[in-house]
C-alpha atoms as a PDB file:
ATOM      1  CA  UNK A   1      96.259 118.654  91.920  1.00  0.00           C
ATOM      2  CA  UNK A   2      99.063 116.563  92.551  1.00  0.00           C
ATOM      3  CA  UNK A   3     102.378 117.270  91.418  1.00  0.00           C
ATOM      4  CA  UNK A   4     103.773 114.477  88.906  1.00  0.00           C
ATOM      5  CA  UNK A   5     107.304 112.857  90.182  1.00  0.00           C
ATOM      6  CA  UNK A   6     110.679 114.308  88.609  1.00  0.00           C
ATOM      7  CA  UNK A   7     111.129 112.286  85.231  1.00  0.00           C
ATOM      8  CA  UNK A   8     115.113 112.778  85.508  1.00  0.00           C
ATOM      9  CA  UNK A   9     115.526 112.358  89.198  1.00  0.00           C
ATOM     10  CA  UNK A  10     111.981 110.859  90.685  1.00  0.00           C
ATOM     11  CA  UNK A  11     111.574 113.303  93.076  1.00  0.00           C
ATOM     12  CA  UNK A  12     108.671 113.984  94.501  1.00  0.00           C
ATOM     13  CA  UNK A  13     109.495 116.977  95.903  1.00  0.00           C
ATOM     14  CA  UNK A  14     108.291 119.134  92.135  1.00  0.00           C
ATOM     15  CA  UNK A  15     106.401 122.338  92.156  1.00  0.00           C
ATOM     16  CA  UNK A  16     104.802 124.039  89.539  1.00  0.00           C
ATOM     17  CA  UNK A  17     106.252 127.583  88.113  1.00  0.00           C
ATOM     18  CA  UNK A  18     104.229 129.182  85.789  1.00  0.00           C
ATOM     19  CA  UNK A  19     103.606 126.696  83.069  1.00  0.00           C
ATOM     20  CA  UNK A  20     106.618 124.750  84.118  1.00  0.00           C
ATOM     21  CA  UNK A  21     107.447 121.798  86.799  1.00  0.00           C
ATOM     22  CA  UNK A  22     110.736 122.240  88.222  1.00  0.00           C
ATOM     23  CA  UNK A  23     113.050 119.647  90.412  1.00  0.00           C
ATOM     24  CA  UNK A  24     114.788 121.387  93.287  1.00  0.00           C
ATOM     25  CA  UNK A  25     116.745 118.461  93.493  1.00  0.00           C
ATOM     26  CA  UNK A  26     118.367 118.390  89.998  1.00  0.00           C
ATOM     27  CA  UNK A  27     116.851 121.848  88.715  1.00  0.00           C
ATOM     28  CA  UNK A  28     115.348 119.841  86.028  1.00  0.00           C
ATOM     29  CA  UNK A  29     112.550 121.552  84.250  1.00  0.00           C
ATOM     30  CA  UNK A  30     109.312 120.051  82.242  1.00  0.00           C
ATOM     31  CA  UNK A  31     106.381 121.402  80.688  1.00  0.00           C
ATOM     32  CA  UNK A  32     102.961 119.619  81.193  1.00  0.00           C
ATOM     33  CA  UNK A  33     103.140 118.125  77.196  1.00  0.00           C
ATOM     34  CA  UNK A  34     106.160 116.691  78.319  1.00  0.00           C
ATOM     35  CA  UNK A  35     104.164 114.692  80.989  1.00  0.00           C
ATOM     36  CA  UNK A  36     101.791 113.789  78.297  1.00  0.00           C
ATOM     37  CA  UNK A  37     104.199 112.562  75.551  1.00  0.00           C
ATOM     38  CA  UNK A  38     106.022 110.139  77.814  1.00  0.00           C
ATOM     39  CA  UNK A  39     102.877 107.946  79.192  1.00  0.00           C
ATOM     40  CA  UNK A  40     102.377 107.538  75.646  1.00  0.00           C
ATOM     41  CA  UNK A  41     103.609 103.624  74.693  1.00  0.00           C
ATOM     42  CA  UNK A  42     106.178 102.207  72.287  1.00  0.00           C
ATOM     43  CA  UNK A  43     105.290 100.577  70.327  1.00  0.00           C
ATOM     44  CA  UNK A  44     107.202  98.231  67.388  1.00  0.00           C
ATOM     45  CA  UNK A  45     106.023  95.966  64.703  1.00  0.00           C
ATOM     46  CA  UNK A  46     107.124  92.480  64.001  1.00  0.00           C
ATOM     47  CA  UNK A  47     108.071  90.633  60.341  1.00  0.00           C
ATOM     48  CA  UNK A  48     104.551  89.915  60.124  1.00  0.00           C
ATOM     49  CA  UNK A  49     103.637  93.307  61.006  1.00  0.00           C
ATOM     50  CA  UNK A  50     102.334  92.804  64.575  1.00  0.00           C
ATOM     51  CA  UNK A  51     102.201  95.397  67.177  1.00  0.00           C
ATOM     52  CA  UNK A  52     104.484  94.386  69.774  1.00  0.00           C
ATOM     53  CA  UNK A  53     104.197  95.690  73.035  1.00  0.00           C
ATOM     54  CA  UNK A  54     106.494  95.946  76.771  1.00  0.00           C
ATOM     55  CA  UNK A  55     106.579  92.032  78.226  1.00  0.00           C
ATOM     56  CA  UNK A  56     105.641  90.708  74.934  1.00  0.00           C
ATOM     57  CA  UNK A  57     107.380  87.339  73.766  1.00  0.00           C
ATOM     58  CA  UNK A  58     108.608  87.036  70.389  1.00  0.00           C
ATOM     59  CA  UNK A  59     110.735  83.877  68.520  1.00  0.00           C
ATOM     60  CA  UNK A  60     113.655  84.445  66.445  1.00  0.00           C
ATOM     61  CA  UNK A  61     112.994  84.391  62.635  1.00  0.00           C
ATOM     62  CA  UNK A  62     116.590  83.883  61.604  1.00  0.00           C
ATOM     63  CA  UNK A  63     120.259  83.279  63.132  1.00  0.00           C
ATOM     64  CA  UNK A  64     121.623  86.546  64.563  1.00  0.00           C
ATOM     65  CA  UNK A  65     125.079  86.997  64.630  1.00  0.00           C
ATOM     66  CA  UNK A  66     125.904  88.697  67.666  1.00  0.00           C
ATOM     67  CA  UNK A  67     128.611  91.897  66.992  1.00  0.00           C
ATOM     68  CA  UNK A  68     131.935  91.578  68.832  1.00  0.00           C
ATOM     69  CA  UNK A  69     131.117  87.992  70.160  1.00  0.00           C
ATOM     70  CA  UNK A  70     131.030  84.488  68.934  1.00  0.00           C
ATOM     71  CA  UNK A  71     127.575  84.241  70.096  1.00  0.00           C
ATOM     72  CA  UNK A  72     125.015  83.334  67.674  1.00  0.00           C
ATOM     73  CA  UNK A  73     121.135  83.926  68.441  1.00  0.00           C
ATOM     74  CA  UNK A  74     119.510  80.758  67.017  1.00  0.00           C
ATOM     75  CA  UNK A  75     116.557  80.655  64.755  1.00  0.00           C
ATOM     76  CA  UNK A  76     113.297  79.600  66.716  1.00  0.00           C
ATOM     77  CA  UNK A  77     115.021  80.758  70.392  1.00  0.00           C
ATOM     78  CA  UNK A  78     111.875  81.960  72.062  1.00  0.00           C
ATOM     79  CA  UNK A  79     113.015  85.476  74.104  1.00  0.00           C
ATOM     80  CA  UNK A  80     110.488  86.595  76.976  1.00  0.00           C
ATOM     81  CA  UNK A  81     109.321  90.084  78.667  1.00  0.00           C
ATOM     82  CA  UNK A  82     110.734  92.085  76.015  1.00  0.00           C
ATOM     83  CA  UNK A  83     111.609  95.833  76.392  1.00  0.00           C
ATOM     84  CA  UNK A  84     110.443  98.657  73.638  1.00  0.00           C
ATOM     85  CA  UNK A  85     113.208 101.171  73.329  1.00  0.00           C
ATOM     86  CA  UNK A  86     113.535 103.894  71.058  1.00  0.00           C
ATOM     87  CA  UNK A  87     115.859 103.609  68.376  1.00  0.00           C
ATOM     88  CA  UNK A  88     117.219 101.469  65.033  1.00  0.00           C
ATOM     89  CA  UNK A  89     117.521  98.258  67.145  1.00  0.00           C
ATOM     90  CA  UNK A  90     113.993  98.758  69.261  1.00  0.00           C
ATOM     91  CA  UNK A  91     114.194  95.459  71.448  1.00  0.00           C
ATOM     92  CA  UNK A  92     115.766  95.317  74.970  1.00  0.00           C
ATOM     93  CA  UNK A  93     116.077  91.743  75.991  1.00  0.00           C
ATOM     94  CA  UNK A  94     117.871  89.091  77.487  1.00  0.00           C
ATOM     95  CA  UNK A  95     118.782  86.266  75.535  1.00  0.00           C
ATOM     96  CA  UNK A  96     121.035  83.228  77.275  1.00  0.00           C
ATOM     97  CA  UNK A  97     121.673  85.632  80.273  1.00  0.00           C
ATOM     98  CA  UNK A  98     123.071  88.388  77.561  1.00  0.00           C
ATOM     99  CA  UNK A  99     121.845  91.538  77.618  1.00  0.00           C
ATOM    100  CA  UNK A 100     120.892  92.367  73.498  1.00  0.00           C
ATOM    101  CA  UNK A 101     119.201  94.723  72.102  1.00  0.00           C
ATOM    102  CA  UNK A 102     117.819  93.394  68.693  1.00  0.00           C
ATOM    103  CA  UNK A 103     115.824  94.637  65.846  1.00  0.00           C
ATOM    104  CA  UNK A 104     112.296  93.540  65.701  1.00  0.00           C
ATOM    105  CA  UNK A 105     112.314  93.422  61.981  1.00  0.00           C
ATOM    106  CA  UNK A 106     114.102  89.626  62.965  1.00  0.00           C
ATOM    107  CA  UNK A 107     110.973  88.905  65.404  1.00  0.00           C
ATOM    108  CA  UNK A 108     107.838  87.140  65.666  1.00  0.00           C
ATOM    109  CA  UNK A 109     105.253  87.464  68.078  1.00  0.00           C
ATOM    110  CA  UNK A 110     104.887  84.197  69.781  1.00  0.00           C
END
């Protein structure tokens, strides 16, 4: 059996102890449900309730104030390879050359 690659580090220098992998490079230590749980996919829905998925594009429903900028996300700007991330504002994207992460309640699959 192979050994699965350090999720904190990437090492692939893990052995197994027990019921536990273990990092001797940053004594990070994972069961094998832990290994499970994070090949499983995010996932997020859209306003139309679509499944949106990693690399997915999506248009903008409505204008989107950006926080702390002037910057305002236009309705209808289409915004490509997206990124699922965990979390209240689940989008990881880049929008003009800005770096946003942006709810996908405000998104439609395109």
């Amino acid at each position: 059996m192979t050994m699965p690659n350090c999720p904190k580090c990437n090492s692939e220098y893990t052995y197994a102890d027990g019921e536990l992998f273990i990092c001797p490079e940053c004594a990070n230590e994972w069961s094998a449900n832990d290994v499970d749980s994070e090949h499983e996919e995010l996932t997020a829905k859209d306003a139309h309730g679509n499944i949106l998925r990693d690399g997915d594009s999506v248009t903008v429903i409505k204008d989107l104030k950006v926080r702390g900028s002037s910057m305002v996300v236009k309705q209808g700007t289409m915004i490509k390879s997206i990124r699922i991330v965990e979390g209240d504002h689940n989008l990881d994207c880049k929008v003009n050359g800005t770096s946003l992460q942006l709810k996908s309640e405000f998104m439609k699959k395109a």
